[in-house]
Protein backbone atom coordinates (compact mmCIF):
# COMPACT_ATOMS: atom_id res chain seq x y z
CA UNK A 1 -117.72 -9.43 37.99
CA UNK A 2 -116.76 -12.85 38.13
CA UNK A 3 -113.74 -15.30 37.40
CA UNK A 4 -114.69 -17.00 34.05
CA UNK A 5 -112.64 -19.80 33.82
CA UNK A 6 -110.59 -22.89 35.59
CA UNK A 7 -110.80 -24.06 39.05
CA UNK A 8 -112.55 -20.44 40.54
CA UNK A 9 -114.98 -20.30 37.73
CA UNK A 10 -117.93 -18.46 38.86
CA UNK A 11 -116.77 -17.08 41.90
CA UNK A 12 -117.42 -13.63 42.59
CA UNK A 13 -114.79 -10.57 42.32
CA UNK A 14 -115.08 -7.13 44.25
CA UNK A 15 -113.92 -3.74 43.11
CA UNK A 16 -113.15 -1.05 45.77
CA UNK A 17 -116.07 1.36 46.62
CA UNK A 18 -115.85 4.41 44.76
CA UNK A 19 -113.19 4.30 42.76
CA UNK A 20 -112.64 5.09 39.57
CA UNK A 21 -111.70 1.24 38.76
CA UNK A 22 -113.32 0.03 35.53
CA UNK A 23 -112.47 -3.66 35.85
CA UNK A 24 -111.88 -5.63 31.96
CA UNK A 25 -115.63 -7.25 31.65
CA UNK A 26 -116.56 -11.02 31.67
CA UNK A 27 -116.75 -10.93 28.62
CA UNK A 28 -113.71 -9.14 27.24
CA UNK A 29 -111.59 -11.75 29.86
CA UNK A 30 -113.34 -14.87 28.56
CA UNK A 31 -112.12 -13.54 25.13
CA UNK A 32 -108.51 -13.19 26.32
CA UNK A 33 -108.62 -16.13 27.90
CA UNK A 34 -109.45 -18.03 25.01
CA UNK A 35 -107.35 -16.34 22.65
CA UNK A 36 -104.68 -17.57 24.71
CA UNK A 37 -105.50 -21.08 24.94
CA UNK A 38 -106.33 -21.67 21.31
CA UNK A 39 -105.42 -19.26 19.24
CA UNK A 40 -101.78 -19.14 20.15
CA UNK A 41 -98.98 -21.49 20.21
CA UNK A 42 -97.13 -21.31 23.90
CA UNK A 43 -96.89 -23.95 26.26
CA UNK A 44 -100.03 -22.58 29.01
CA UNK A 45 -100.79 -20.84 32.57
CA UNK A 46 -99.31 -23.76 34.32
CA UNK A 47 -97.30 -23.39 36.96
CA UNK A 48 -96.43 -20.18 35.70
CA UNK A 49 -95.83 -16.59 37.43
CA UNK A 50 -98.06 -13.66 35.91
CA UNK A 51 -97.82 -10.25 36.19
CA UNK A 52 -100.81 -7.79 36.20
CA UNK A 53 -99.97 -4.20 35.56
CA UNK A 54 -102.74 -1.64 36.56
CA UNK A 55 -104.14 -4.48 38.71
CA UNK A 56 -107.44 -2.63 39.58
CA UNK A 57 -109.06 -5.51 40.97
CA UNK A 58 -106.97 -8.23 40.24
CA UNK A 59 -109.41 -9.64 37.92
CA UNK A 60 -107.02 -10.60 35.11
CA UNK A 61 -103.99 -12.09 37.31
CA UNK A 62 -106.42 -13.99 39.28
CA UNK A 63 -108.20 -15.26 36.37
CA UNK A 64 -104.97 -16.82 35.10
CA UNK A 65 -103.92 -18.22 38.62
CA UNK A 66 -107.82 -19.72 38.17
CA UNK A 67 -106.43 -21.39 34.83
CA UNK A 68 -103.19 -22.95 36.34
CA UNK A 69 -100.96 -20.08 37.28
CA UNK A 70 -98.72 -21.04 40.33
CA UNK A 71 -97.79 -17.15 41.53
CA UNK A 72 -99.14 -13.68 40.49
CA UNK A 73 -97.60 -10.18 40.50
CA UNK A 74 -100.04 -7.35 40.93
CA UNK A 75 -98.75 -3.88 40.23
CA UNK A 76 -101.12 -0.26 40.80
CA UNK A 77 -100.10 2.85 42.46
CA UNK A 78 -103.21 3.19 44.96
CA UNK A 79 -103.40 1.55 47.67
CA UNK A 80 -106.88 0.84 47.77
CA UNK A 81 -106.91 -1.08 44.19
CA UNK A 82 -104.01 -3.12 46.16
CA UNK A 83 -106.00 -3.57 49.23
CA UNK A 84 -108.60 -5.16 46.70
CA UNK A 85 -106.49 -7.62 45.15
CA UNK A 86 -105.30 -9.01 48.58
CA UNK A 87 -109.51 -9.09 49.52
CA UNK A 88 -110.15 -10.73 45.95
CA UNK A 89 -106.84 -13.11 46.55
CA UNK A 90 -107.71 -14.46 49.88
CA UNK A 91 -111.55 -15.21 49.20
CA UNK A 92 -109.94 -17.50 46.46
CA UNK A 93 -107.77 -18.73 48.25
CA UNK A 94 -104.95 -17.42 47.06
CA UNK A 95 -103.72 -15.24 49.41
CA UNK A 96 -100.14 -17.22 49.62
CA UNK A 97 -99.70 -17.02 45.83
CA UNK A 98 -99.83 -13.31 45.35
CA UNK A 99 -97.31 -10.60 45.50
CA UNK A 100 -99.19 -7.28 45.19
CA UNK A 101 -96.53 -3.95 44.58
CA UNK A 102 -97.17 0.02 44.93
CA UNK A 103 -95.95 1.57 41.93
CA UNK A 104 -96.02 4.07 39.49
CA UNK A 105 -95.82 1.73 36.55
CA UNK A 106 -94.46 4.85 34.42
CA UNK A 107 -91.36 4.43 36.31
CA UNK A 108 -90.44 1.05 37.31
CA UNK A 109 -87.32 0.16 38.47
CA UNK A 110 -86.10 -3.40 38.19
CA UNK A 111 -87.91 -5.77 39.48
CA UNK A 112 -87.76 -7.32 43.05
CA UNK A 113 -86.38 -11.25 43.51
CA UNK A 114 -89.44 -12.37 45.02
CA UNK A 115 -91.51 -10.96 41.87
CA UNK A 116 -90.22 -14.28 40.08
CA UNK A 117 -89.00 -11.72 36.54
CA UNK A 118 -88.45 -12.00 34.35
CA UNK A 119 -92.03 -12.64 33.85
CA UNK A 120 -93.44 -14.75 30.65
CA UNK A 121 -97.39 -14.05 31.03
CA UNK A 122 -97.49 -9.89 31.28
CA UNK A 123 -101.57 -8.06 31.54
CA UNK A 124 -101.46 -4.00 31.25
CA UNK A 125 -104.67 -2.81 31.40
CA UNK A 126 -103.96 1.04 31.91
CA UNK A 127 -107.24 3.38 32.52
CA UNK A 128 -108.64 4.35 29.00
CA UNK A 129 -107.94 7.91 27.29
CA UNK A 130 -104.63 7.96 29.62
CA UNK A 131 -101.51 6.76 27.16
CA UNK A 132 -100.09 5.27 30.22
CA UNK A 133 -99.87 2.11 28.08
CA UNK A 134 -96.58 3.10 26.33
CA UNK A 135 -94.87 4.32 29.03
CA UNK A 136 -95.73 1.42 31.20
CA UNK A 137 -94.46 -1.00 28.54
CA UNK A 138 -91.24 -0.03 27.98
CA UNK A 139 -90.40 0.38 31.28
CA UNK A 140 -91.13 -3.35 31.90
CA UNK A 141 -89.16 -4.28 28.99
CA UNK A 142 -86.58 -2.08 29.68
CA UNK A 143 -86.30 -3.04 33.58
CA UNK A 144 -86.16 -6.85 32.69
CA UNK A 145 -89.92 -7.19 33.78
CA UNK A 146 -90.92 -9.39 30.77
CA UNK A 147 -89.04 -12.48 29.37
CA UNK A 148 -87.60 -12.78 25.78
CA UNK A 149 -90.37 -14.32 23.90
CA UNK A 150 -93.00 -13.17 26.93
CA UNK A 151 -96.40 -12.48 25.75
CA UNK A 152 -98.37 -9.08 27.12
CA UNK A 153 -102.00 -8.36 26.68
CA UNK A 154 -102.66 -4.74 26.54
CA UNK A 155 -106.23 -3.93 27.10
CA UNK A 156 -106.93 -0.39 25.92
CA UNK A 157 -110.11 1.52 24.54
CA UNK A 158 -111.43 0.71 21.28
CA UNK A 159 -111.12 4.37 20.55
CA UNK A 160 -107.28 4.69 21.10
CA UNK A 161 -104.72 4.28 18.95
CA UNK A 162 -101.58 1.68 20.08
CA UNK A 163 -98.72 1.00 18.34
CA UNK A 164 -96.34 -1.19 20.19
CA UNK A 165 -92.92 -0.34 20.44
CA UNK A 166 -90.13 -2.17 18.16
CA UNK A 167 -89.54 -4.53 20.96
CA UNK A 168 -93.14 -6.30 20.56
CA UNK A 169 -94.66 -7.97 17.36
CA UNK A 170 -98.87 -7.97 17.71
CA UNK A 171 -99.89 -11.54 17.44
CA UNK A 172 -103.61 -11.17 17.77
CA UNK A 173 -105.77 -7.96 18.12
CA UNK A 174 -109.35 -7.99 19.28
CA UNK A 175 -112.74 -5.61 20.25
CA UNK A 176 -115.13 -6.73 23.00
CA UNK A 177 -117.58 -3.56 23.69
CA UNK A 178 -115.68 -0.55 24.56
CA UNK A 179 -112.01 -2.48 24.58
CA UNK A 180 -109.71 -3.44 22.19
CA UNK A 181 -107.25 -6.31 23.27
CA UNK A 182 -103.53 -6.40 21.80
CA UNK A 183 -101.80 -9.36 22.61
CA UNK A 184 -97.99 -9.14 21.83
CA UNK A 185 -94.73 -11.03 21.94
CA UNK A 186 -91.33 -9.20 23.58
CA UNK A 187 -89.00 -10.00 21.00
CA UNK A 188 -86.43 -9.09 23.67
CA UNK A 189 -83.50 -6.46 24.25
């Protein structure tokens, strides 16, 4: 696993040893990635805070920092997927720019000043088969996570179903392999 894009492009990610982590693939990030940077209309990754939700490794918050963001939020509940991101963070370089939180993502309170929310860049990348998604979604809308007009990339398996809730409008939708890729805009509350 590797960052795809920007000024860390190429460098090498880790994911914690045995764990049931299954980090979004190269490919399935590069798509992201570009689906955000052409196929959208918002103003770009720079100098702008990102959150990643289920952080795993870190892969998708870092990858934006990679592509311009100043500051990233990582959110997971275990400790060792948190322990990861700092390892991932700090062999980038990055070490200064992250803010990693243990949480249950089901049931967020509201966010913490120094998480920089409400946040305009959002990545939820629950574990597949789980419907942790929904939950985790409106929680962050709900809690003041995300920021009117905020996009959110919800990775989930190509075999679920999603529908977002009324809050979000699906802008593009995408398969790469086993994941399908929903990228939304928070209408707002």
């Amino acid at each position: 696993m590797r960052i795809v894009g920007g000024r860390h492009k190429g460098r090498t990610l880790q994911a914690p040893a045995g764990q049931n982590i299954r980090p979004t693939s190269d490919r399935a990030r590069e798509g992201i990635f570009n689906i955000l940077a052409h196929s959208i209309d918002w103003k770009g990754f720079e100098d702008m805070p990102v959150l990643d939700v289920f952080s795993g490794t870190g892969a998708l918050g870092l990858e934006a920092m990679s592509r311009g963001a100043s500051f990233g939020v990582f959110i997971d509940n275990e400790v060792s997927s948190l322990q990861c991101v700092k390892a991932n963070a700090a062999t980038l370089g990055e070490a200064r720019n992250i803010l990693t939180l243990k949480l249950d993502a089901r049931r967020l309170s509201s966010p913490p000043l120094v998480a920089h929310a409400p946040l305009a860049l959002v990545f939820l990348d629950a574990p597949y088969g789980t419907k942790l998604s929904d939950p985790a979604l409106l929680g962050l809308c709900h809690k003041g996570w995300i920021a009117p007009g905020g996009l959110v990339v919800v990775e989930i398996s190509k075999d679920d179903n999603f529908t977002p809730p009324l809050d979000f409008s699906i802008l593009e939708k995408r398969t790469y392999g086993a994941a399908q890729v929903n990228l939304l805009k928070f209408k707002g509350v």
